[in-house]
C-alpha atoms as a PDB file:
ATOM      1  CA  UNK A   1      97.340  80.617  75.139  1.00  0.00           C
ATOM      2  CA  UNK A   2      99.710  83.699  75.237  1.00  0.00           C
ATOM      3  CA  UNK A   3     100.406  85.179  78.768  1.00  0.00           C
ATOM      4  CA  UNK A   4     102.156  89.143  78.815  1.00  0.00           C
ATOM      5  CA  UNK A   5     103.948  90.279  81.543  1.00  0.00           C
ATOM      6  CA  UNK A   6     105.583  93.839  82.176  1.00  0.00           C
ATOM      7  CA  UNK A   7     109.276  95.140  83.167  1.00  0.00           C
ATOM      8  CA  UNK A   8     109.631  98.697  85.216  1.00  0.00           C
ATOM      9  CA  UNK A   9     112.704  99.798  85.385  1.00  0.00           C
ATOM     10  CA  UNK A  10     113.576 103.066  87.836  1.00  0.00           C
ATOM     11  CA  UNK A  11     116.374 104.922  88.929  1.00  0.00           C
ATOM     12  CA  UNK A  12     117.377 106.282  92.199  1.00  0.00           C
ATOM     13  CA  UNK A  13     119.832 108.554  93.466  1.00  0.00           C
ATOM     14  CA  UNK A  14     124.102 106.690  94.573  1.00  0.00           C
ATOM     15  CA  UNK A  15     123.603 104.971  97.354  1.00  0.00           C
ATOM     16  CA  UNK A  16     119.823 104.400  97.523  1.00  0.00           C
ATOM     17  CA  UNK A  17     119.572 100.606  97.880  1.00  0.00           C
ATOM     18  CA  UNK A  18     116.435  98.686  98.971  1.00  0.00           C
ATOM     19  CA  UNK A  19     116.772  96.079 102.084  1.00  0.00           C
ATOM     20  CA  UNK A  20     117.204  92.688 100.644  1.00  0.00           C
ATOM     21  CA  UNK A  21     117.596  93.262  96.958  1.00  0.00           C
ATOM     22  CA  UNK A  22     121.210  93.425  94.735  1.00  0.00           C
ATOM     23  CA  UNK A  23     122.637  92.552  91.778  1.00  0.00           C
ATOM     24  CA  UNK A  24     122.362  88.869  93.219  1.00  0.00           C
ATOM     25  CA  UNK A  25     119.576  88.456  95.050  1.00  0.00           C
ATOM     26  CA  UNK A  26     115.679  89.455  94.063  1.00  0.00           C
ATOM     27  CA  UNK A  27     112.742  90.288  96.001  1.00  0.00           C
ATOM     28  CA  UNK A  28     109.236  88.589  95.208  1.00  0.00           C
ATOM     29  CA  UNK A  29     106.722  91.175  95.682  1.00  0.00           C
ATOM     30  CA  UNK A  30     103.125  90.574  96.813  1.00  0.00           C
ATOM     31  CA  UNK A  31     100.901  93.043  95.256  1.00  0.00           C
ATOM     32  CA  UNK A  32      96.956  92.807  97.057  1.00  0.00           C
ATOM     33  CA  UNK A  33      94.861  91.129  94.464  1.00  0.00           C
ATOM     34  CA  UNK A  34      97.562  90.117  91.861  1.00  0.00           C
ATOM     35  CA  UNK A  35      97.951  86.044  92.068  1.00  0.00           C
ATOM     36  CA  UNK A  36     100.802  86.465  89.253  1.00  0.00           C
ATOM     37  CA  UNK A  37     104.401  86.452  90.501  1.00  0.00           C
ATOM     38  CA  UNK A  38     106.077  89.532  90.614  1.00  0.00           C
ATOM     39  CA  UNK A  39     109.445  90.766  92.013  1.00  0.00           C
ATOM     40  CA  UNK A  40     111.967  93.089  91.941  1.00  0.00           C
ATOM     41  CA  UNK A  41     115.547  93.013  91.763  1.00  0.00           C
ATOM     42  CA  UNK A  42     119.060  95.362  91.202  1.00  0.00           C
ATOM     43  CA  UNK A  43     120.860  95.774  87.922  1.00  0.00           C
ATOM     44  CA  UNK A  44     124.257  95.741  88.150  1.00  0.00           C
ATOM     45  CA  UNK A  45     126.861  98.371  87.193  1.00  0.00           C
ATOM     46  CA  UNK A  46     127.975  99.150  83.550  1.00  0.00           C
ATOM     47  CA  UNK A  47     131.890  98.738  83.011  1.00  0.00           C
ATOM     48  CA  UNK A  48     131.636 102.491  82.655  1.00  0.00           C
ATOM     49  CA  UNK A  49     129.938 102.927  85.532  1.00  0.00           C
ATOM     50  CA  UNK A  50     131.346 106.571  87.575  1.00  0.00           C
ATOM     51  CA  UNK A  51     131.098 107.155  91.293  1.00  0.00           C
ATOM     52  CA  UNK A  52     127.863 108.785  92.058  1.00  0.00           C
ATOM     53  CA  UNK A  53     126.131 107.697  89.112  1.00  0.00           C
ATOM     54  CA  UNK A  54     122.092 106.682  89.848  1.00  0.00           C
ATOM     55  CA  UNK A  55     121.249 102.817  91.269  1.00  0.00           C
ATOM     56  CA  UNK A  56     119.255 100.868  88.810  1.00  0.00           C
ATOM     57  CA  UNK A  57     116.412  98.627  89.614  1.00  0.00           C
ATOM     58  CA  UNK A  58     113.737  96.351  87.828  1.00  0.00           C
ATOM     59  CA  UNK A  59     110.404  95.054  88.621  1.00  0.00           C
ATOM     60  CA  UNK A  60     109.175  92.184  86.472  1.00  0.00           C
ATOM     61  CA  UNK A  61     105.631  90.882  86.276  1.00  0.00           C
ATOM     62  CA  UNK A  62     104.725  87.733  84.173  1.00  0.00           C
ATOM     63  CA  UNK A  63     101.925  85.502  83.186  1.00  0.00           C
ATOM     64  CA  UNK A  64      99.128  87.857  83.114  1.00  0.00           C
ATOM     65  CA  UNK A  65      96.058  86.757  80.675  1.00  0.00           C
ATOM     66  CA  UNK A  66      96.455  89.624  78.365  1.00  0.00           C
ATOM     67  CA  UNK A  67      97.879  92.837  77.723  1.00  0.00           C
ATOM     68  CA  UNK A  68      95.685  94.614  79.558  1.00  0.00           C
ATOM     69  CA  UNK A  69      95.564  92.962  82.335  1.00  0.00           C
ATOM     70  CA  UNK A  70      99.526  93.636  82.592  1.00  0.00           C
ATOM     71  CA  UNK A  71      99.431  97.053  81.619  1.00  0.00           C
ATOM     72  CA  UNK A  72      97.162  97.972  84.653  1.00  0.00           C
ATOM     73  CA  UNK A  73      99.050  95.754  86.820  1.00  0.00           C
ATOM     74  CA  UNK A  74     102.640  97.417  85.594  1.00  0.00           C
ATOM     75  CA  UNK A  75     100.728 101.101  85.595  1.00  0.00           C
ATOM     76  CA  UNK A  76      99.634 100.914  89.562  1.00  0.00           C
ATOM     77  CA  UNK A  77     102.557  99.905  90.541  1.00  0.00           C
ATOM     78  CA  UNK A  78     104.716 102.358  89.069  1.00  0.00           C
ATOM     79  CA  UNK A  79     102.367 105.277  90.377  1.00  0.00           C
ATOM     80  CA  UNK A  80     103.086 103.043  93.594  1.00  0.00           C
ATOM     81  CA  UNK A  81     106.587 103.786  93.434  1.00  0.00           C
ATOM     82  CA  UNK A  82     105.981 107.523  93.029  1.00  0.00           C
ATOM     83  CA  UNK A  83     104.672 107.474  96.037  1.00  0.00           C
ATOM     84  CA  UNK A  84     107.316 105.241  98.197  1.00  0.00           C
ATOM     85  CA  UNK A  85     110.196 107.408  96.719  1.00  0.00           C
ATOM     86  CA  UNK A  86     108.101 110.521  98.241  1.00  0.00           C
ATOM     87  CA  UNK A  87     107.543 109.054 101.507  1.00  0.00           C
ATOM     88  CA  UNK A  88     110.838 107.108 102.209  1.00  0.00           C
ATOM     89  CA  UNK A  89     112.328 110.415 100.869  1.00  0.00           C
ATOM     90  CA  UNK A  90     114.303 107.907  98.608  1.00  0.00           C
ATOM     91  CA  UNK A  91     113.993 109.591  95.437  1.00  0.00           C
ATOM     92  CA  UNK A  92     112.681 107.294  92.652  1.00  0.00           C
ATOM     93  CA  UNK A  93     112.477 108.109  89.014  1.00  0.00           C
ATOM     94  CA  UNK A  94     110.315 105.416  87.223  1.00  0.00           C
ATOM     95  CA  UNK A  95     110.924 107.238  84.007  1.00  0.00           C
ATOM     96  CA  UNK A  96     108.447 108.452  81.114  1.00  0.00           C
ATOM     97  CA  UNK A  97     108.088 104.659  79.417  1.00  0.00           C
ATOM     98  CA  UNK A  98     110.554 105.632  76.587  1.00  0.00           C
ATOM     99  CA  UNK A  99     113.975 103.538  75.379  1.00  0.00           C
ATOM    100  CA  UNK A 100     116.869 104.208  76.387  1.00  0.00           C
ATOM    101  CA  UNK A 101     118.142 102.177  73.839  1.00  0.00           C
ATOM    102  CA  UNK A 102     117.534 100.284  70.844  1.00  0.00           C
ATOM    103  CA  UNK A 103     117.786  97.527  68.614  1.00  0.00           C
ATOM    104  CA  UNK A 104     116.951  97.275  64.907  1.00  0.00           C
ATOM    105  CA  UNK A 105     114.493  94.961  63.465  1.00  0.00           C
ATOM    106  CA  UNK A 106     117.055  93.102  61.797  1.00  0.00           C
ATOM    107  CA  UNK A 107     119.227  92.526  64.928  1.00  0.00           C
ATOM    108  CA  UNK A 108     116.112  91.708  66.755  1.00  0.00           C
ATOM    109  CA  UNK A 109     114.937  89.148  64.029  1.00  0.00           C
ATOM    110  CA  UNK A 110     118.476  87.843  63.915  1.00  0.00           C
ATOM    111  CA  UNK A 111     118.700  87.344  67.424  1.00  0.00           C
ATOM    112  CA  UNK A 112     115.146  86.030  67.619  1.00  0.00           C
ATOM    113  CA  UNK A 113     116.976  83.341  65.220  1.00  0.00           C
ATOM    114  CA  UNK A 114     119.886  82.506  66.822  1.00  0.00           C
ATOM    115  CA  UNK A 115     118.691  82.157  70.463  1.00  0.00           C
ATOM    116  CA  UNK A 116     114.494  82.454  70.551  1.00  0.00           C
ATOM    117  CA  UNK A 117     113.918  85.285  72.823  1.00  0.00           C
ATOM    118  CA  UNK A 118     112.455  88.446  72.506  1.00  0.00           C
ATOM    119  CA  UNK A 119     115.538  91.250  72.309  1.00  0.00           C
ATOM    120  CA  UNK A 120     113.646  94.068  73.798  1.00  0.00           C
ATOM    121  CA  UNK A 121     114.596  97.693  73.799  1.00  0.00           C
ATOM    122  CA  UNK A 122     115.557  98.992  77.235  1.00  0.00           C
ATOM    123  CA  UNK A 123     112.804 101.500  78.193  1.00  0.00           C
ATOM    124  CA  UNK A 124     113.017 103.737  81.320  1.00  0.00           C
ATOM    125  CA  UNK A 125     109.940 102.753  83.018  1.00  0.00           C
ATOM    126  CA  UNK A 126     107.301 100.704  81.729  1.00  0.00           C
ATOM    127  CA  UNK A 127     107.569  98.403  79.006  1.00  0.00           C
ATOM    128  CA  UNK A 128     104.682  95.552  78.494  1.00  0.00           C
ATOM    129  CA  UNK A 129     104.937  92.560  76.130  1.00  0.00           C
ATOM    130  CA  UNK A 130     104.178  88.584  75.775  1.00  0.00           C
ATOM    131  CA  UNK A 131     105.723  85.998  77.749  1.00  0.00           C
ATOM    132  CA  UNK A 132     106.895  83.543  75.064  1.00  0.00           C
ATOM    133  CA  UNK A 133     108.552  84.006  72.990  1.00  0.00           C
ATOM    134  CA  UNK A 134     111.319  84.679  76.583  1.00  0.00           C
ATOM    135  CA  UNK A 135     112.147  87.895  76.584  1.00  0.00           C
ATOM    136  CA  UNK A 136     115.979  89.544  77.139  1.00  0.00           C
ATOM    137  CA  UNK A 137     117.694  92.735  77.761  1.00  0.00           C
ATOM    138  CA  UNK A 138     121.330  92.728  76.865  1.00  0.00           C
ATOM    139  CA  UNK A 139     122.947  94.036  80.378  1.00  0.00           C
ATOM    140  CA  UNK A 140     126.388  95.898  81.554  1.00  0.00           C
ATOM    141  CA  UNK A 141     128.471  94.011  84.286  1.00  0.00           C
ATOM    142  CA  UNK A 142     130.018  95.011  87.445  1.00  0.00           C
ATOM    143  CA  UNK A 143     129.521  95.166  90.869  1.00  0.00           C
ATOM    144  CA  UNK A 144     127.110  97.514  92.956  1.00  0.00           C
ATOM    145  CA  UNK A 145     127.845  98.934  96.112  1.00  0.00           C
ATOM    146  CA  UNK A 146     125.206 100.391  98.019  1.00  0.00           C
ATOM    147  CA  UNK A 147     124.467 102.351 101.312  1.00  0.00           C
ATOM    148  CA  UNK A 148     121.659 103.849 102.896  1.00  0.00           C
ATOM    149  CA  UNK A 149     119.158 100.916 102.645  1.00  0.00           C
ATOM    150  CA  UNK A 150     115.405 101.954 102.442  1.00  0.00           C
ATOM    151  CA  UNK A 151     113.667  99.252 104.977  1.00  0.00           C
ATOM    152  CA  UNK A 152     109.911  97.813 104.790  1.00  0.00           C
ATOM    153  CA  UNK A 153     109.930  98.617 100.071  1.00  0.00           C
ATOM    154  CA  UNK A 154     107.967  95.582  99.667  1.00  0.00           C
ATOM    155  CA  UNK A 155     105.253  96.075 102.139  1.00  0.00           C
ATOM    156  CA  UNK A 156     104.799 100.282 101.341  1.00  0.00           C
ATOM    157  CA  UNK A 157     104.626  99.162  97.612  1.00  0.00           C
ATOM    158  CA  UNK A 158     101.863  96.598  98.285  1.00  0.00           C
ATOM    159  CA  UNK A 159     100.146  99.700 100.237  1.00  0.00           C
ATOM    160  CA  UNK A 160     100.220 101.841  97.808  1.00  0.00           C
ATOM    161  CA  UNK A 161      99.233  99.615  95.335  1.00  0.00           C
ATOM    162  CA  UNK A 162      96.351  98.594  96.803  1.00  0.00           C
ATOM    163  CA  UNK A 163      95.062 102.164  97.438  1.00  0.00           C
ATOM    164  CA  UNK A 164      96.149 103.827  94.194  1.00  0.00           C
ATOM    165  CA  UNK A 165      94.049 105.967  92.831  1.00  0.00           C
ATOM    166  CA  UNK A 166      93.672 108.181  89.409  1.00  0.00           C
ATOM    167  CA  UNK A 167      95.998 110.746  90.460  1.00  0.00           C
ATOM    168  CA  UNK A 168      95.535 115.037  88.889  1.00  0.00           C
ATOM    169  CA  UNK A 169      97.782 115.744  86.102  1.00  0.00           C
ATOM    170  CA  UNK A 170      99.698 118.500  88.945  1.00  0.00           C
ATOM    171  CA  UNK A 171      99.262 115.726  91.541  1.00  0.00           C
ATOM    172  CA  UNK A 172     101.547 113.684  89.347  1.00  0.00           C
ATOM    173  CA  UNK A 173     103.678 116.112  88.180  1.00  0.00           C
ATOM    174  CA  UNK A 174     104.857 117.651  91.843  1.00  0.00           C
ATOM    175  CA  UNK A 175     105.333 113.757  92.754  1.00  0.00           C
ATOM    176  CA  UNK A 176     107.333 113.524  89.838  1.00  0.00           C
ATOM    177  CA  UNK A 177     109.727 116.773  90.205  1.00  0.00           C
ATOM    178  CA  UNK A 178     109.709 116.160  93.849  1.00  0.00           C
ATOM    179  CA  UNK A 179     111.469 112.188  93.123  1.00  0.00           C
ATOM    180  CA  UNK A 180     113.643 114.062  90.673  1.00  0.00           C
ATOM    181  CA  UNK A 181     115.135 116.686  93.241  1.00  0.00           C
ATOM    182  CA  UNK A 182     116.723 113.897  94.775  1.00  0.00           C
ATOM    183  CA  UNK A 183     119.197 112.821  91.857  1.00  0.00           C
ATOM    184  CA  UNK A 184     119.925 117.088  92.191  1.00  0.00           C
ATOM    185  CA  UNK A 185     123.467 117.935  93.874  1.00  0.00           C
ATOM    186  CA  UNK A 186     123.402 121.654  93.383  1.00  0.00           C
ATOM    187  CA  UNK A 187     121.582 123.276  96.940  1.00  0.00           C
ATOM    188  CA  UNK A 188     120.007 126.458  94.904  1.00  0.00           C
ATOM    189  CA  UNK A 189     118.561 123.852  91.851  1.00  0.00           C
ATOM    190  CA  UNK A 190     117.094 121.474  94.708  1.00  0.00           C
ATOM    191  CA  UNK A 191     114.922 124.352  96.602  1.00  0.00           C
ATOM    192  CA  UNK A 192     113.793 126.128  93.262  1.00  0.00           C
ATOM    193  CA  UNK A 193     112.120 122.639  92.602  1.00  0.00           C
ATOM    194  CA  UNK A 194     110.805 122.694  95.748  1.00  0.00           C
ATOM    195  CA  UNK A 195     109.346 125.841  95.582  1.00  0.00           C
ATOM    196  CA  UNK A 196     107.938 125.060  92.288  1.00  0.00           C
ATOM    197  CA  UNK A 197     106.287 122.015  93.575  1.00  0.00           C
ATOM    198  CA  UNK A 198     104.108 124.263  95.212  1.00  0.00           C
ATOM    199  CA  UNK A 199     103.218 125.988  92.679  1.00  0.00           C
ATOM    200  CA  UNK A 200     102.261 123.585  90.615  1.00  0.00           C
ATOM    201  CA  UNK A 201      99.971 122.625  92.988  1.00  0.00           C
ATOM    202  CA  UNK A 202      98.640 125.377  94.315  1.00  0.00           C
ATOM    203  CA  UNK A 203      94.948 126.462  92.450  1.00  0.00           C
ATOM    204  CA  UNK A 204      95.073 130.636  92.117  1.00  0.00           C
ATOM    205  CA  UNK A 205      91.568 131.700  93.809  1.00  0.00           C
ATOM    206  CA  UNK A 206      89.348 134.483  92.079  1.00  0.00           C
ATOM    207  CA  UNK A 207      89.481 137.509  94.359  1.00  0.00           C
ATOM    208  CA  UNK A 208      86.421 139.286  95.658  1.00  0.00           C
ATOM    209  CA  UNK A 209      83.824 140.761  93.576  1.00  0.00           C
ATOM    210  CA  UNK A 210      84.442 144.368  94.382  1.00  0.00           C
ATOM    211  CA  UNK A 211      87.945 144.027  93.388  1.00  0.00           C
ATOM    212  CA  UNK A 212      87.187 142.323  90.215  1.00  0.00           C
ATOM    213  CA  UNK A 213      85.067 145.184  89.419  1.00  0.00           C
ATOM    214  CA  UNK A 214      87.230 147.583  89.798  1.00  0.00           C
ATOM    215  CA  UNK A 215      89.854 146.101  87.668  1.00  0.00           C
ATOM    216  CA  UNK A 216      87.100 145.708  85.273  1.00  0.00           C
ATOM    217  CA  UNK A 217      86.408 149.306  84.980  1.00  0.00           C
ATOM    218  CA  UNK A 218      90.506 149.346  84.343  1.00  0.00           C
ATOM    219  CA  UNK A 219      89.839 147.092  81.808  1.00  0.00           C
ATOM    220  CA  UNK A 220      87.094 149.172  80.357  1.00  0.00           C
ATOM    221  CA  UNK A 221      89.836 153.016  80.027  1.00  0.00           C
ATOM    222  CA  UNK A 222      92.662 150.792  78.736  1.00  0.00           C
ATOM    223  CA  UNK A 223      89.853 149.419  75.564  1.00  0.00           C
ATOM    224  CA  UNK A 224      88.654 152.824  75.166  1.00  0.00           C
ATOM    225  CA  UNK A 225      91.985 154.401  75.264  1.00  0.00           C
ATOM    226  CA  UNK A 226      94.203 155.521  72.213  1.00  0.00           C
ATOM    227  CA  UNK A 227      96.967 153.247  72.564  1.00  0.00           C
ATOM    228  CA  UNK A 228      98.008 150.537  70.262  1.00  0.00           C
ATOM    229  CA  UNK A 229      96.377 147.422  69.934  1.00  0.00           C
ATOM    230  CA  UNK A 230      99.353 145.225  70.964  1.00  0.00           C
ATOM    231  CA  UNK A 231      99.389 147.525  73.862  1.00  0.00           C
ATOM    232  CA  UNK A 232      95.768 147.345  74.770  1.00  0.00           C
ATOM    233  CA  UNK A 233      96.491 143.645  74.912  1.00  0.00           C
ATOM    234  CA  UNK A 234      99.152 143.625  77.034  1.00  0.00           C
ATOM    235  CA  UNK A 235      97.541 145.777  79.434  1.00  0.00           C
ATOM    236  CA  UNK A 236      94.209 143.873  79.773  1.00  0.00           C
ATOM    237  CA  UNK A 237      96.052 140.667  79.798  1.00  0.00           C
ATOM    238  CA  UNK A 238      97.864 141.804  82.916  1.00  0.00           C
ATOM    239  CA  UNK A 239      94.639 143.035  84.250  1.00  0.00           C
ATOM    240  CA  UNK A 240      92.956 140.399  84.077  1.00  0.00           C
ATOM    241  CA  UNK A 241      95.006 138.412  85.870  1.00  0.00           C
ATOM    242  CA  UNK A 242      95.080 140.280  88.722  1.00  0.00           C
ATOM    243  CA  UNK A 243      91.477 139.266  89.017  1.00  0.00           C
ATOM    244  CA  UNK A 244      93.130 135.843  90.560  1.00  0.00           C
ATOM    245  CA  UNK A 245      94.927 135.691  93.701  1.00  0.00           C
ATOM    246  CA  UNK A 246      99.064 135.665  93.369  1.00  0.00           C
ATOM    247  CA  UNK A 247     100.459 132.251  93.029  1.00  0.00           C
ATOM    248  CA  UNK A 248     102.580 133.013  96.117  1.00  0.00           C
ATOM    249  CA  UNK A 249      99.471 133.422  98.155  1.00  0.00           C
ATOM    250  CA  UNK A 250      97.901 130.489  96.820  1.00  0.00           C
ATOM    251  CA  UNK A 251     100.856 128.665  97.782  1.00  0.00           C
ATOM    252  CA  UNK A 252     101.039 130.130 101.391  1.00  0.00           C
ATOM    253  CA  UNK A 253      97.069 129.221 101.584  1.00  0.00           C
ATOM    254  CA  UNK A 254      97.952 125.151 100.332  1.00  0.00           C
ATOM    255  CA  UNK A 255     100.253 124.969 102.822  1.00  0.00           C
ATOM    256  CA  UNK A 256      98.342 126.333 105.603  1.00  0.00           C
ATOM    257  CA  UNK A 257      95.400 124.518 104.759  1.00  0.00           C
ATOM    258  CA  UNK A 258      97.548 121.249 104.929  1.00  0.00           C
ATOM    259  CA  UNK A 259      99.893 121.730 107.523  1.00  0.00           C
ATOM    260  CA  UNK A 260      99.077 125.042 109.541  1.00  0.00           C
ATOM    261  CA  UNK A 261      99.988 129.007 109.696  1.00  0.00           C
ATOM    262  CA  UNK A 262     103.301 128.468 111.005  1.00  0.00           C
ATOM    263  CA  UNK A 263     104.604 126.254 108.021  1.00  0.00           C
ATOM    264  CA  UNK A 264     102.576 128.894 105.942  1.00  0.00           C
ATOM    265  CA  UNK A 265     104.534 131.556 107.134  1.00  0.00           C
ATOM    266  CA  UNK A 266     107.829 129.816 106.758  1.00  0.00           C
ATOM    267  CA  UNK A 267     107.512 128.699 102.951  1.00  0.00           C
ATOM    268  CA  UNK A 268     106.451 132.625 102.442  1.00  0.00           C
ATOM    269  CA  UNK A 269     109.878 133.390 103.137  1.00  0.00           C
ATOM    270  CA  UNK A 270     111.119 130.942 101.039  1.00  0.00           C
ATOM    271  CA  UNK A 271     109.021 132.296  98.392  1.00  0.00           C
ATOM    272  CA  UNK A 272     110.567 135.499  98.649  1.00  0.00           C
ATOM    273  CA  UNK A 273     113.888 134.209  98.894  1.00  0.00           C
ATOM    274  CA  UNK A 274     112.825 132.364  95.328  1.00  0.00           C
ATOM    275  CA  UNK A 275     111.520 135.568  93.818  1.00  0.00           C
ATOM    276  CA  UNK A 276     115.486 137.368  95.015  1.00  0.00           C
ATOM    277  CA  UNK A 277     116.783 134.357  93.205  1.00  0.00           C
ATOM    278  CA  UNK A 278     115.473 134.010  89.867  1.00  0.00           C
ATOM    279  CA  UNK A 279     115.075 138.211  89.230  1.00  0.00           C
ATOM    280  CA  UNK A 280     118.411 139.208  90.988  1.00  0.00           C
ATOM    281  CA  UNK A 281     121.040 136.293  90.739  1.00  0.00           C
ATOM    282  CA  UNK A 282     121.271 136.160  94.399  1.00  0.00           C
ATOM    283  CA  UNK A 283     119.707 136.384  97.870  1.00  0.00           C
ATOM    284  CA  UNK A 284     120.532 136.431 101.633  1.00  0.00           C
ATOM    285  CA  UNK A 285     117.661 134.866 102.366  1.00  0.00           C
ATOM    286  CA  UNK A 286     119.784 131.683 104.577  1.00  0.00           C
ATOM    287  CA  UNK A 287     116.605 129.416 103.358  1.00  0.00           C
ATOM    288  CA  UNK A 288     118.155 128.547  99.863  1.00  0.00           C
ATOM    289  CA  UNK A 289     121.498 127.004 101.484  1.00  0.00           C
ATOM    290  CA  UNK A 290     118.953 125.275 104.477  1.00  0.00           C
ATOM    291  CA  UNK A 291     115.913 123.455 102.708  1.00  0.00           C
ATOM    292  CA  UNK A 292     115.610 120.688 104.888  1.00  0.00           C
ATOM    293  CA  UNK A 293     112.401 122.457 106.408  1.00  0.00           C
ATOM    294  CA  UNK A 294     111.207 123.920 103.476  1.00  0.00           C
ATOM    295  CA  UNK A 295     111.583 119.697 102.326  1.00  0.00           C
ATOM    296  CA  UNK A 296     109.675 118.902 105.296  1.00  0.00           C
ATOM    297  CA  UNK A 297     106.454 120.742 104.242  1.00  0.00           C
ATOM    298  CA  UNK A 298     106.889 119.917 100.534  1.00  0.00           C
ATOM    299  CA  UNK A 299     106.475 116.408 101.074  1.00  0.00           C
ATOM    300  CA  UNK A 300     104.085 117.076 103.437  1.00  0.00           C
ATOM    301  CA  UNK A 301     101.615 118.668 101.347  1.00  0.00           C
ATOM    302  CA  UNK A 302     102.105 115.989  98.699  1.00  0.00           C
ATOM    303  CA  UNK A 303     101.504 113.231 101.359  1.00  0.00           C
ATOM    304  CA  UNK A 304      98.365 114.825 102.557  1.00  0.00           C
ATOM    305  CA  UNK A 305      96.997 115.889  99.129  1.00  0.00           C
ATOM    306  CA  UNK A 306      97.500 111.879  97.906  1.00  0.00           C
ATOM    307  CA  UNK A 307      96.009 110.400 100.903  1.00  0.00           C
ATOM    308  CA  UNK A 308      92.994 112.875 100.026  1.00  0.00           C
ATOM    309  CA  UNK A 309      93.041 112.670  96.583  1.00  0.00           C
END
């Protein structure tokens, strides 16, 4: 009977290794529930390989009954990782399941041939198939060198494995830009993500009735007026959007809600040292150059909305 198993590989940023794994050594994993052996282990450099080029890593599951059964396995865990590159502040990119690379059907039949293994295309994140036949990934050498170890992987994988839950499609997606800041050098490109985490998540609140009914009336003169159509639109569009709270308030209300008034208060000034940014070239505002705070309560509010989620 056929058995599938799963590869994940993820990224993250020079330097970020994980205590006890390398290019020689790998790391069974014990995920809560899963009997199947798993583990994880560092691919080494490329020939090519520059300084401050991204660490490359690989988690392997095998001999799972059916497809499935390793897809759900492979899925959890990667949604895992999310998470641990969040909290550890490590910065993981598990990738959108796509190849990276490829191999025609001809070399793949040919090498299926010559050697009987599976020549599988190298997919940033997760890639499921059937044990047998083996399965191979054509690799770079070199050596890795590594600092900053992350310690305890293992264990806050199996934690967050065993707790994952269906996560939003903005849940996901601030985990996912916030990960992604990490492999981002330039200061002003790392705290416009940040401040556009929170917007993603923040959810824009209909404002009271009295003021929605005013704006209605608004509404109303612009319809009945004699300007242009495309006009009209334009002006009711805007209109009615006022009827929702600004997404800087809703941001300064997810944060306070999560983490308190004073953090509130802080990522409003970083809001308007975003809004300086993006409509003037340049700000003052000494938050852009200093976003370790304004990190702080990003990952914050993403910790506290998964645990609630």
């Amino acid at each position: 009977m056929s058995t599938f198993g799963f590869e994940i590989r993820f990224q993250t940023p020079a330097g970020r290794a994980i205590r006890g794994v390398d290019t020689e050594n790998e790391l069974a994993l014990a995920m809560p529930g899963i009997a199947q052996p798993i583990a994880l282990h560092q691919l080494p450099h490329h020939a090519n390989h520059t300084p401050g080029a991204p660490e490359w890593f690989v988690i392997k599951g095998a001999g799972f009954p059916d497809e499935a059964a390793a897809r759900f396995c492979g899925e959890k865990i990667k949604q895992a990782l999310a998470i641990v590159g969040c909290e550890t502040r490590m910065g993981i990119d598990a990738g959108r399941d796509r190849a990276t690379s490829g191999f025609s059907a001809a070399i793949q039949d040919a090498w299926m041939e010559l050697n009987g293994q599976q020549l599988r295309d190298i997919v940033h994140g997760l890639d499921v198939y059937a044990d047998d036949p083996p399965v191979t990934h054509p690799e770079g050498s070199g050596s890795a060198s590594v600092f900053f170890p992350v310690e305890g992987f293992p264990e806050k994988l199996a934690v967050e494995f065993a707790t994952a839950k269906p996560l939003s499609t903005k849940l996901s997606l601030g985990l996912e830009l916030y990960n992604l800041g990490h492999f981002e050098p330039a200061t002003k490109a790392r705290f416009l993500n940040l401040v556009t985490i929170i917007e993603v998540l923040a959810e824009r609140e209909r404002r009271e009735q009295p003021i929605r009914d005013q704006l209605d009336s608004y509404i109303q003169e612009v319809r009945n007026s004699g300007l242009l159509d495309r006009q009209k639109d334009s002006l009711v569009s805007g209109l009615g959007n006022l009827k929702l709270e600004s997404i800087s308030a809703a941001g300064r209300r997810l944060v306070a809600q999560n983490l308190g008034d004073e953090d509130s208060t802080y990522f409003s000034e970083c809001y308007s040292a975003r809004s300086e940014l993006l409509h003037e070239g340049k700000t003052a505002r000494p938050q852009v150059n200093d976003w370790g705070r304004l990190d702080d309560i990003v990952r914050g509010v993403l910790l506290r909305m998964l645990r609630n989620a």
